[in-house]
PDB file of N, CA and C in Angstrom:
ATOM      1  N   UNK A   1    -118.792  28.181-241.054  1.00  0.00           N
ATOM      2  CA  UNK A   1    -120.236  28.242-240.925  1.00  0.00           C
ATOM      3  C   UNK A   1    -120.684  27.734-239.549  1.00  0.00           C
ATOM      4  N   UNK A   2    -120.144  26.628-238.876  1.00  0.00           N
ATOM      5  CA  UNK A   2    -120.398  26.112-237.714  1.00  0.00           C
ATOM      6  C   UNK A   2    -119.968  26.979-236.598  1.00  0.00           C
ATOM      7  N   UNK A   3    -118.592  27.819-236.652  1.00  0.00           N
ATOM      8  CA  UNK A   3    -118.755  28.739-235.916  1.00  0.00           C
ATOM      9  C   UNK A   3    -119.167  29.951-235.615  1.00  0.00           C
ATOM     10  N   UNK A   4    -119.933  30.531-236.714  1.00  0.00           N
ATOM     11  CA  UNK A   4    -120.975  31.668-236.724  1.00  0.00           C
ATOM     12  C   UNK A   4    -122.448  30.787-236.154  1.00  0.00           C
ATOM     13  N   UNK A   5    -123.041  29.718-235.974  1.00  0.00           N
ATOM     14  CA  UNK A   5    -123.853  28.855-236.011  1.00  0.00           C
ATOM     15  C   UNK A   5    -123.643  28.690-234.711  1.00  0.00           C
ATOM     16  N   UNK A   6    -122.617  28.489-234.026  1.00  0.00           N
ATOM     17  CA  UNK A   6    -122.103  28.456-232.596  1.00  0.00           C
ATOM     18  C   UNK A   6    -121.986  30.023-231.768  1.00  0.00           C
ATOM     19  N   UNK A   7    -121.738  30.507-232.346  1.00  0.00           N
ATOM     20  CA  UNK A   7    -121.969  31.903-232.091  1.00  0.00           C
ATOM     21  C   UNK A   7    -123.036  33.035-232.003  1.00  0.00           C
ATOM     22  N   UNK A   8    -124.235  32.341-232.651  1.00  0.00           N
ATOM     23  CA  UNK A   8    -125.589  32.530-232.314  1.00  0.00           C
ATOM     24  C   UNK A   8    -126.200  31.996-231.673  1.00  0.00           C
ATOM     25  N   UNK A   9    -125.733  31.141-231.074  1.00  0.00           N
ATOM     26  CA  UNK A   9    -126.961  30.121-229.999  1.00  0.00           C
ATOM     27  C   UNK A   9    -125.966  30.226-228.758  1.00  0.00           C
ATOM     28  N   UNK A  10    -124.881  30.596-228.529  1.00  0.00           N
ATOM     29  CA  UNK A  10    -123.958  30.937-227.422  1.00  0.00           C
ATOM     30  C   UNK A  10    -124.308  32.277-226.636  1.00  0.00           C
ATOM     31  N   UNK A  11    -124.792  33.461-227.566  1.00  0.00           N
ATOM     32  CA  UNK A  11    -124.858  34.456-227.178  1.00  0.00           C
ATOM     33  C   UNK A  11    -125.856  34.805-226.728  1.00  0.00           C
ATOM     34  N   UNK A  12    -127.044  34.440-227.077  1.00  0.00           N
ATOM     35  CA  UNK A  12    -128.453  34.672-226.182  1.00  0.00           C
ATOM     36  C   UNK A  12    -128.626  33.849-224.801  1.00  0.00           C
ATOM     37  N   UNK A  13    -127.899  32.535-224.937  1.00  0.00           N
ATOM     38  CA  UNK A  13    -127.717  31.678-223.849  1.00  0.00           C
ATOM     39  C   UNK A  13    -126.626  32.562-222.752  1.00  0.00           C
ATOM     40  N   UNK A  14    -125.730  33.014-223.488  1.00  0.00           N
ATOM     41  CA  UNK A  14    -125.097  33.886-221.938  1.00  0.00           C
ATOM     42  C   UNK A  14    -125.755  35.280-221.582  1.00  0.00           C
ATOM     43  N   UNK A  15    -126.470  35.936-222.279  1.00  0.00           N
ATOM     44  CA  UNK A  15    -127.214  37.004-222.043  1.00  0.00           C
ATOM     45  C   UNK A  15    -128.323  36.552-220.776  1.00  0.00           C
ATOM     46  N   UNK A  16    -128.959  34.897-221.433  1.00  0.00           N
ATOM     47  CA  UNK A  16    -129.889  35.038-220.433  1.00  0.00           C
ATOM     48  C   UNK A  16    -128.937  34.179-218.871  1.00  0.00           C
ATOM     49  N   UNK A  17    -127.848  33.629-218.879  1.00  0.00           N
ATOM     50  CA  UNK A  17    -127.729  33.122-217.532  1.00  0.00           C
ATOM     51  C   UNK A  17    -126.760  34.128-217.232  1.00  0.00           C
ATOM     52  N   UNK A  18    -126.409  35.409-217.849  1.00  0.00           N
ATOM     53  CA  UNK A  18    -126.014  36.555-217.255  1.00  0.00           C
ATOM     54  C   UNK A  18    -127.409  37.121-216.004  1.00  0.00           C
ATOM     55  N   UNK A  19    -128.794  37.279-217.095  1.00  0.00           N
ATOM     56  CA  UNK A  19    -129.892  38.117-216.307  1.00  0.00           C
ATOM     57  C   UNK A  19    -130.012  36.954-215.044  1.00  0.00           C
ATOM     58  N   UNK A  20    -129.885  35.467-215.217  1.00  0.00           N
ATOM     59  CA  UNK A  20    -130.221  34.455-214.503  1.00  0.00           C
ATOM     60  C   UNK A  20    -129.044  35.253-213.234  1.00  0.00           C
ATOM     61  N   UNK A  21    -128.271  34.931-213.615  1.00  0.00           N
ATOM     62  CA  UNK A  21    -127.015  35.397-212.548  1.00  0.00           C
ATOM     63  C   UNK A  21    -127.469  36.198-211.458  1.00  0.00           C
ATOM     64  N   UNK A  22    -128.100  37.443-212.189  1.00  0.00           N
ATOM     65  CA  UNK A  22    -128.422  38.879-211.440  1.00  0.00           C
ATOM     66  C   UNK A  22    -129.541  38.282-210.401  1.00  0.00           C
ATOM     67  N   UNK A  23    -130.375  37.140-210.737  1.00  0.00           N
ATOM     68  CA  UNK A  23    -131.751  37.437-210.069  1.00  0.00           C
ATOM     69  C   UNK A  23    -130.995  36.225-209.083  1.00  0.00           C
ATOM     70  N   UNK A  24    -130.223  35.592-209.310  1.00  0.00           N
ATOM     71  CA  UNK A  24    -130.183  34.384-208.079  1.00  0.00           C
ATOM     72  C   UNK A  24    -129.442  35.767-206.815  1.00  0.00           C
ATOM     73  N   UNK A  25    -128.515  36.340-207.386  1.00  0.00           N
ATOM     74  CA  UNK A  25    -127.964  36.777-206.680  1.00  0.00           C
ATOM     75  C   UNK A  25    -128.298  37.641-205.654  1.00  0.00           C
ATOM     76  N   UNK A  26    -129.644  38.561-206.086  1.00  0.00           N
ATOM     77  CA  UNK A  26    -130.600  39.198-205.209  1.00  0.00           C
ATOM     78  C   UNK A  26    -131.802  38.465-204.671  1.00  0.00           C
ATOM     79  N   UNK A  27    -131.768  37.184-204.885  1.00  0.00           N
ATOM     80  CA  UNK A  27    -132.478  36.085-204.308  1.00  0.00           C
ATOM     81  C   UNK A  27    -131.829  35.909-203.060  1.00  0.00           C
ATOM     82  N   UNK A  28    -130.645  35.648-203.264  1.00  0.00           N
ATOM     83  CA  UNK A  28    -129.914  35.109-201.968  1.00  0.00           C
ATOM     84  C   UNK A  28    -129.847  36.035-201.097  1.00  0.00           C
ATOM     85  N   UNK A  29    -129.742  37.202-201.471  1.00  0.00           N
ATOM     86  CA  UNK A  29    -129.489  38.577-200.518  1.00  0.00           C
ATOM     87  C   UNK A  29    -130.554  38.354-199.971  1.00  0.00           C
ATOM     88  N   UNK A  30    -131.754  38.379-200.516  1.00  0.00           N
ATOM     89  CA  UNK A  30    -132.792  38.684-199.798  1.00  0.00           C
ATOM     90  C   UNK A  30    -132.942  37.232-198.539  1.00  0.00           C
ATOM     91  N   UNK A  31    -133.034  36.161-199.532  1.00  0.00           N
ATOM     92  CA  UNK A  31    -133.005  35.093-198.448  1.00  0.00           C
ATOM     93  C   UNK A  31    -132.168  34.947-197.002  1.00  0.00           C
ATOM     94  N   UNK A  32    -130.935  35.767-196.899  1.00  0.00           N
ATOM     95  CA  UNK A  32    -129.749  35.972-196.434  1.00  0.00           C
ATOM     96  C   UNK A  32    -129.994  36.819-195.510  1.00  0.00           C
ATOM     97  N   UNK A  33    -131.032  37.630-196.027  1.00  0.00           N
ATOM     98  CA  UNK A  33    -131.678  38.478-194.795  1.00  0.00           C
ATOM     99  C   UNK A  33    -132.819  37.812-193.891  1.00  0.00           C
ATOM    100  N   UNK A  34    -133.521  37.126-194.532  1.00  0.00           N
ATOM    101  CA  UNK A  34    -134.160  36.131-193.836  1.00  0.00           C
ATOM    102  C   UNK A  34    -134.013  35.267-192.902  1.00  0.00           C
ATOM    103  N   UNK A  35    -133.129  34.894-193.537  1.00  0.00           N
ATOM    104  CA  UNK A  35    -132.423  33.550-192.836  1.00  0.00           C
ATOM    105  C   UNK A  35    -131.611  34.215-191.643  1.00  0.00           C
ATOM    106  N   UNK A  36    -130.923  35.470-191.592  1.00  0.00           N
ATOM    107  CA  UNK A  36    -130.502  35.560-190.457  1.00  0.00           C
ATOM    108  C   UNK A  36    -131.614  35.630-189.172  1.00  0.00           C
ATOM    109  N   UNK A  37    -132.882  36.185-189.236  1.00  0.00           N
ATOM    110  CA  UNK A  37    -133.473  36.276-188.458  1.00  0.00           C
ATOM    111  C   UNK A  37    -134.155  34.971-187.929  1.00  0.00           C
ATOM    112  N   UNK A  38    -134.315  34.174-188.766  1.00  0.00           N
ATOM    113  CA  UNK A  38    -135.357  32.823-188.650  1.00  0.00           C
ATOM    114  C   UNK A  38    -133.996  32.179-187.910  1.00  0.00           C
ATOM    115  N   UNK A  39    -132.800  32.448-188.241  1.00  0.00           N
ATOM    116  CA  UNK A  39    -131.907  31.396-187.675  1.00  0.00           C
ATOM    117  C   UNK A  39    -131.574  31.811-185.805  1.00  0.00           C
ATOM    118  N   UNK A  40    -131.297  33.080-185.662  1.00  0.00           N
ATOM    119  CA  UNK A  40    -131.622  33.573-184.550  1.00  0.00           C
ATOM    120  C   UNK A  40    -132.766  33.324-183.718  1.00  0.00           C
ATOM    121  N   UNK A  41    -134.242  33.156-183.983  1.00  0.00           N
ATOM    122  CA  UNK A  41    -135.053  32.746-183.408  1.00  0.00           C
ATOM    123  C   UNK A  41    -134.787  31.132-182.877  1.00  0.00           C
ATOM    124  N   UNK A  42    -134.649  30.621-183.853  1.00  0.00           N
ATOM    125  CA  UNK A  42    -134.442  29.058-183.591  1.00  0.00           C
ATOM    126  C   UNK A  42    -133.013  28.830-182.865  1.00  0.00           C
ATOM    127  N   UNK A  43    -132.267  29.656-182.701  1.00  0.00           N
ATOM    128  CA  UNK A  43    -130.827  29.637-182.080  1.00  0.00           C
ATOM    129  C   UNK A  43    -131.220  29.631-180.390  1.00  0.00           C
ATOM    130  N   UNK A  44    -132.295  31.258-180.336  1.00  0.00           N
ATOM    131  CA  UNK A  44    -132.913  30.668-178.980  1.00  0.00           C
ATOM    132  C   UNK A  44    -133.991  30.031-178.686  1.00  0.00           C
ATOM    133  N   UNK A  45    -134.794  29.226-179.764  1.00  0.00           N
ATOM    134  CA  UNK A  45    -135.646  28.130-179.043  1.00  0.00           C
ATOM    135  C   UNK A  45    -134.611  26.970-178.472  1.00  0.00           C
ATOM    136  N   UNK A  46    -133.804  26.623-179.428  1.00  0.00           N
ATOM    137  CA  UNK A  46    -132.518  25.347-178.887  1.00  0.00           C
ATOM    138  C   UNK A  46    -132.324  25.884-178.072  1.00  0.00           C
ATOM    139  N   UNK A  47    -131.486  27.183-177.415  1.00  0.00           N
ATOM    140  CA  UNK A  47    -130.752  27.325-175.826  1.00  0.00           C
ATOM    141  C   UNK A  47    -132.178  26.951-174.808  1.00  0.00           C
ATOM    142  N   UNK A  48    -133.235  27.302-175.284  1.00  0.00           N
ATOM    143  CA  UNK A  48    -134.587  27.357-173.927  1.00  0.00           C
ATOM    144  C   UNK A  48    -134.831  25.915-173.885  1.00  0.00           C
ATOM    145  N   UNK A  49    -134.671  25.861-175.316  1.00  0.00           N
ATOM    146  CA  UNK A  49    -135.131  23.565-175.102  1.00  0.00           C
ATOM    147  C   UNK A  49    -133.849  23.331-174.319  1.00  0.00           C
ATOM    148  N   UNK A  50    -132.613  22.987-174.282  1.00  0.00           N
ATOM    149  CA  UNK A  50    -131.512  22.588-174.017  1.00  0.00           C
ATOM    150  C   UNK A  50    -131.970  23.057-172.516  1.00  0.00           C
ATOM    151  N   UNK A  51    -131.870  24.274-172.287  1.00  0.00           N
ATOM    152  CA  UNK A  51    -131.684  24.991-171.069  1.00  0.00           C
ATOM    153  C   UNK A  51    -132.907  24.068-169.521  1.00  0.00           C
ATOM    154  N   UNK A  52    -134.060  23.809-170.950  1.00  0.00           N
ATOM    155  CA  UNK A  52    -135.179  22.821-170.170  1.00  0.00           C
ATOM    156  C   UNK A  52    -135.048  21.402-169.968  1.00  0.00           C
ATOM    157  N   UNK A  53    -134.090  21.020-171.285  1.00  0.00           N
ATOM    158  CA  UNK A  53    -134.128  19.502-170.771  1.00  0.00           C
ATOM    159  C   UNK A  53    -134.964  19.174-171.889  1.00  0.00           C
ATOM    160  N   UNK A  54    -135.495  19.677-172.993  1.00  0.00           N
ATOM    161  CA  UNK A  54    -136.493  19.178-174.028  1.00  0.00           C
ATOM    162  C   UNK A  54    -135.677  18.759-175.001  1.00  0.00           C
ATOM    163  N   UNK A  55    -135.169  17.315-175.186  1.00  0.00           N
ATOM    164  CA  UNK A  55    -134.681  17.352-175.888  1.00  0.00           C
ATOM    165  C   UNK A  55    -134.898  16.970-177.417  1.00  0.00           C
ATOM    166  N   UNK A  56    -136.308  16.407-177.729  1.00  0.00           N
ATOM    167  CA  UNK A  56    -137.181  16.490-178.748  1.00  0.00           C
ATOM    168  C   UNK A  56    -136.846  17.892-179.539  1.00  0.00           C
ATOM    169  N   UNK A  57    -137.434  18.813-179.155  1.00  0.00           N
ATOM    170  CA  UNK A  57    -137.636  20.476-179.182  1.00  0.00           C
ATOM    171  C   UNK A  57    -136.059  20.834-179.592  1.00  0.00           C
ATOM    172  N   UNK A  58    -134.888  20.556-178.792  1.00  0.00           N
ATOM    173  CA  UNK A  58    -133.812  20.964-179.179  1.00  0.00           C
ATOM    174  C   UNK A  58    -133.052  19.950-180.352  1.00  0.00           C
ATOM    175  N   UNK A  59    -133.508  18.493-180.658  1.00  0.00           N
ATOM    176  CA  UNK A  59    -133.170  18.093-181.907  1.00  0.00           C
ATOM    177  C   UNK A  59    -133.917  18.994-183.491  1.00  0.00           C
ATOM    178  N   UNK A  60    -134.963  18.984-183.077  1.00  0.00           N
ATOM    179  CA  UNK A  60    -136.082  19.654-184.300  1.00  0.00           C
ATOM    180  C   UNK A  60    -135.256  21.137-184.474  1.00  0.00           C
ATOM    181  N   UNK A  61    -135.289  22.198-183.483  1.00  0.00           N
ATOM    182  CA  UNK A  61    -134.113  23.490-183.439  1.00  0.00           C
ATOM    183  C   UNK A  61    -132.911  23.452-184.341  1.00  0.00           C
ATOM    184  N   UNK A  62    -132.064  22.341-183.769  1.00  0.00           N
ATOM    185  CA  UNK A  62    -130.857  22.178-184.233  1.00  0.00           C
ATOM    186  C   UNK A  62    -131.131  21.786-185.905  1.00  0.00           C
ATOM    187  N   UNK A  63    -132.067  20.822-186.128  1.00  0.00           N
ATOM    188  CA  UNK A  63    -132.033  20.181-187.776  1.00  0.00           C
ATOM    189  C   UNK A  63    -132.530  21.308-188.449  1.00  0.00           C
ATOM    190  N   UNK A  64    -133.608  22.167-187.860  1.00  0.00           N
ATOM    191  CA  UNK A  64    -134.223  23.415-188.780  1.00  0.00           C
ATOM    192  C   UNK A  64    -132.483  24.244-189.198  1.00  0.00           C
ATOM    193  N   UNK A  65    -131.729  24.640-188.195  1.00  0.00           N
ATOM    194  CA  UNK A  65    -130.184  25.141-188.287  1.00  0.00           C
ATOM    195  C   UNK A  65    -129.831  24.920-189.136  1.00  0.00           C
ATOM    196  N   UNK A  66    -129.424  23.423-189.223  1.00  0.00           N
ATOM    197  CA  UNK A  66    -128.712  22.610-190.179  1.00  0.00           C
ATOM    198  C   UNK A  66    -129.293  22.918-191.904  1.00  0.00           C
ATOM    199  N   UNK A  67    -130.755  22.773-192.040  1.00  0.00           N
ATOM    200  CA  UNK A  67    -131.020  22.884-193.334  1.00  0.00           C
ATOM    201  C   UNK A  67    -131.216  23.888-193.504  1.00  0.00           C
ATOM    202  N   UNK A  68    -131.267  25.050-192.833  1.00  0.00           N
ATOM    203  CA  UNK A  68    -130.997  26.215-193.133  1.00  0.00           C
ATOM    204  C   UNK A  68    -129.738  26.891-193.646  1.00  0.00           C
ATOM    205  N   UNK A  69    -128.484  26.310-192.916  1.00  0.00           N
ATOM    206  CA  UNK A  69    -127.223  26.410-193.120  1.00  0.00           C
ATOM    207  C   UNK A  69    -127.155  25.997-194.613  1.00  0.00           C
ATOM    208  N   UNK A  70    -127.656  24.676-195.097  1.00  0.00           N
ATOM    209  CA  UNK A  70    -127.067  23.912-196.115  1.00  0.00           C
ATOM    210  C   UNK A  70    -127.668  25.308-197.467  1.00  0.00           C
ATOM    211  N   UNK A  71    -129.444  25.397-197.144  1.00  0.00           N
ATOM    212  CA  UNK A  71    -129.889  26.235-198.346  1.00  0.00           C
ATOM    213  C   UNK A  71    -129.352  27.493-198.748  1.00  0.00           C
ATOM    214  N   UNK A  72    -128.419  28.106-197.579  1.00  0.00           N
ATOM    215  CA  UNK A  72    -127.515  29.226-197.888  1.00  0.00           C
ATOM    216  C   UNK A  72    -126.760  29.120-198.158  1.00  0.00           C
ATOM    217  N   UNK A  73    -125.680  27.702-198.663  1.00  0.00           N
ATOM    218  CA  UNK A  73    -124.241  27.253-199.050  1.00  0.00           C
ATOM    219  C   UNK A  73    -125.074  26.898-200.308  1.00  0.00           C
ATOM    220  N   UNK A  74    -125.864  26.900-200.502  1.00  0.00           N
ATOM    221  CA  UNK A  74    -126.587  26.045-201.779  1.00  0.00           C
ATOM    222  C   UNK A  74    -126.712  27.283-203.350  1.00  0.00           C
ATOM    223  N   UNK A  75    -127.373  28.677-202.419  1.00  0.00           N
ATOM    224  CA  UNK A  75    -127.027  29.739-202.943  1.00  0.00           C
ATOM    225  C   UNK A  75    -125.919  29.977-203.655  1.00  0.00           C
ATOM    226  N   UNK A  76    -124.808  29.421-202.895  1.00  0.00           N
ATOM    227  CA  UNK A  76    -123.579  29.820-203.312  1.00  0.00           C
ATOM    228  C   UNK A  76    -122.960  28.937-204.345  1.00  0.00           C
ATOM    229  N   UNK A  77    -123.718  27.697-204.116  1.00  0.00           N
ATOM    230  CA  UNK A  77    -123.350  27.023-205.536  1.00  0.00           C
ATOM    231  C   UNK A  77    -123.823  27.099-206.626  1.00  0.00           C
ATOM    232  N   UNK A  78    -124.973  27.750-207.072  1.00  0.00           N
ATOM    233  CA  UNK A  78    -125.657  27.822-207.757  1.00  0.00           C
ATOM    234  C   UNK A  78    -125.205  29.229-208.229  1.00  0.00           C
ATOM    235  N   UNK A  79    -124.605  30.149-207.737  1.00  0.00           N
ATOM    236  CA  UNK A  79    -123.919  31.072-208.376  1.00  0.00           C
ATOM    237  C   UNK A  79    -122.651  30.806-209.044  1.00  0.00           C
ATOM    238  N   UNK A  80    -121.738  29.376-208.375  1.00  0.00           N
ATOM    239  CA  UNK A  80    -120.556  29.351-208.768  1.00  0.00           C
ATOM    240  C   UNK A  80    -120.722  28.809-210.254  1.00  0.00           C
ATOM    241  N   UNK A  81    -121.681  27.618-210.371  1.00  0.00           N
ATOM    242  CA  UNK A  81    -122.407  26.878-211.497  1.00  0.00           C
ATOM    243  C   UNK A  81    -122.601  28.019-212.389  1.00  0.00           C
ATOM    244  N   UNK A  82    -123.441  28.718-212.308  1.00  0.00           N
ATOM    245  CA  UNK A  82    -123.588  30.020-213.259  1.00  0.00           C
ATOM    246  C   UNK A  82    -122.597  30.565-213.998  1.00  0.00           C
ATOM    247  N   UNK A  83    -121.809  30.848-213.210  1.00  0.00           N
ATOM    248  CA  UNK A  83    -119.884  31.154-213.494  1.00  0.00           C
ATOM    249  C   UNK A  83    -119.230  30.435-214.529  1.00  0.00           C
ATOM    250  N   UNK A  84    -119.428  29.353-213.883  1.00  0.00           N
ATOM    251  CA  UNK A  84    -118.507  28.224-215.010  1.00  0.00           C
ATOM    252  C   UNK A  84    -119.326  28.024-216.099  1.00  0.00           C
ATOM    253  N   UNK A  85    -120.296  27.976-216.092  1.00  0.00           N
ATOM    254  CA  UNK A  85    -121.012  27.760-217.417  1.00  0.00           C
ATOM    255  C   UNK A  85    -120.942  28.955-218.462  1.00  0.00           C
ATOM    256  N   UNK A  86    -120.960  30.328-217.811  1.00  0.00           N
ATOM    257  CA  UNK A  86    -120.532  31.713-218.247  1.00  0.00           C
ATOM    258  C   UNK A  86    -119.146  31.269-218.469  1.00  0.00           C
ATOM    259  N   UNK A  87    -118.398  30.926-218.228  1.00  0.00           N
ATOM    260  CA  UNK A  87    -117.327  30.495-218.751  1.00  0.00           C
ATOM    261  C   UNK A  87    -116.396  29.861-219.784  1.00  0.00           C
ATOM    262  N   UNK A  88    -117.205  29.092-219.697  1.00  0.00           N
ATOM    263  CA  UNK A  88    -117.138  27.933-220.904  1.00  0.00           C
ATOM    264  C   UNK A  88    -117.626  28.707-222.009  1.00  0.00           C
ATOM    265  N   UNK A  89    -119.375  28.792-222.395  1.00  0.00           N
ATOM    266  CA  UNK A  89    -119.592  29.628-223.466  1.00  0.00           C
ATOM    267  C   UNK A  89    -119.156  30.968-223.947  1.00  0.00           C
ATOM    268  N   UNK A  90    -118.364  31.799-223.020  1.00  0.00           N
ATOM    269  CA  UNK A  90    -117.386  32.689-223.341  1.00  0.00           C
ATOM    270  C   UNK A  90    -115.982  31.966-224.187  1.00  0.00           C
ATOM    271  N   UNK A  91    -115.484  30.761-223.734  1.00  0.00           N
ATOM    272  CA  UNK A  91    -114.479  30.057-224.395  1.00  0.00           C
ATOM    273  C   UNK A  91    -114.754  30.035-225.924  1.00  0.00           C
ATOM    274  N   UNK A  92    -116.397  29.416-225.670  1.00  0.00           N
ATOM    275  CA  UNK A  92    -116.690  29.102-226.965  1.00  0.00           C
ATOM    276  C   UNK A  92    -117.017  30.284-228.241  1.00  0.00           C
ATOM    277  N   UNK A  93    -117.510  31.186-227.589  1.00  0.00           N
ATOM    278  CA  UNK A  93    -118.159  32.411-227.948  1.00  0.00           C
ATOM    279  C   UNK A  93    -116.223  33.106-228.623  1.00  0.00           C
ATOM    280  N   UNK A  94    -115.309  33.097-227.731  1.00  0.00           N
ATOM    281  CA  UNK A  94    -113.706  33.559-228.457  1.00  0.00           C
ATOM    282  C   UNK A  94    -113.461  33.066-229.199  1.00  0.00           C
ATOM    283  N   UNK A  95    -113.765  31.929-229.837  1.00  0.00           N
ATOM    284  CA  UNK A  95    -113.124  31.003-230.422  1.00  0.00           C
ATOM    285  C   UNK A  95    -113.439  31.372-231.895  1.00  0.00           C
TER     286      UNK A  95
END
């Protein structure tokens, strides 16, 4: 009884962080497209600050980089998380 009981509350839960899955994943694409351009802009405000001697202007450049870098590795964890948790309740869901 507990595992038919487990087997109904497993299966709507991976249905929905299946659909969850789909939308992070065209989240990131899209962000991914974003981010390449915003990161390019700010790639050459740092060379023009640097190039000037501003070095205010080229710390602020560089940190926008940085947390930009991190929110696109962040993407990627949040898909891997998805995975394993799809994972597990598949374990549970065989069982």
């Amino acid at each position: 009884m507990l595992k038919i009981f487990a087997k109904l509350i497993v299966l709507p839960v991976m249905v929905i962080l299946i659909a969850l899955s789909f939308t992070v994943s065209i989240l990131s694409k899209i962000h991914y497209l974003a981010a390449v351009l915003v990161n390019a802009i700010f790639i050459m405000c740092a060379v023009i600050a640097l190039s000037l001697q501003q070095w205010q202007n080229f710390g602020i450049a560089v940190f926008v980089l940085a947390v930009s870098c991190m929110i696109l590795k962040l993407w990627d964890i949040i898909e891997y998380a998805i995975g394993v948790i799809c994972g597990h309740l598949f374990e549970i869901l065989s069982v």
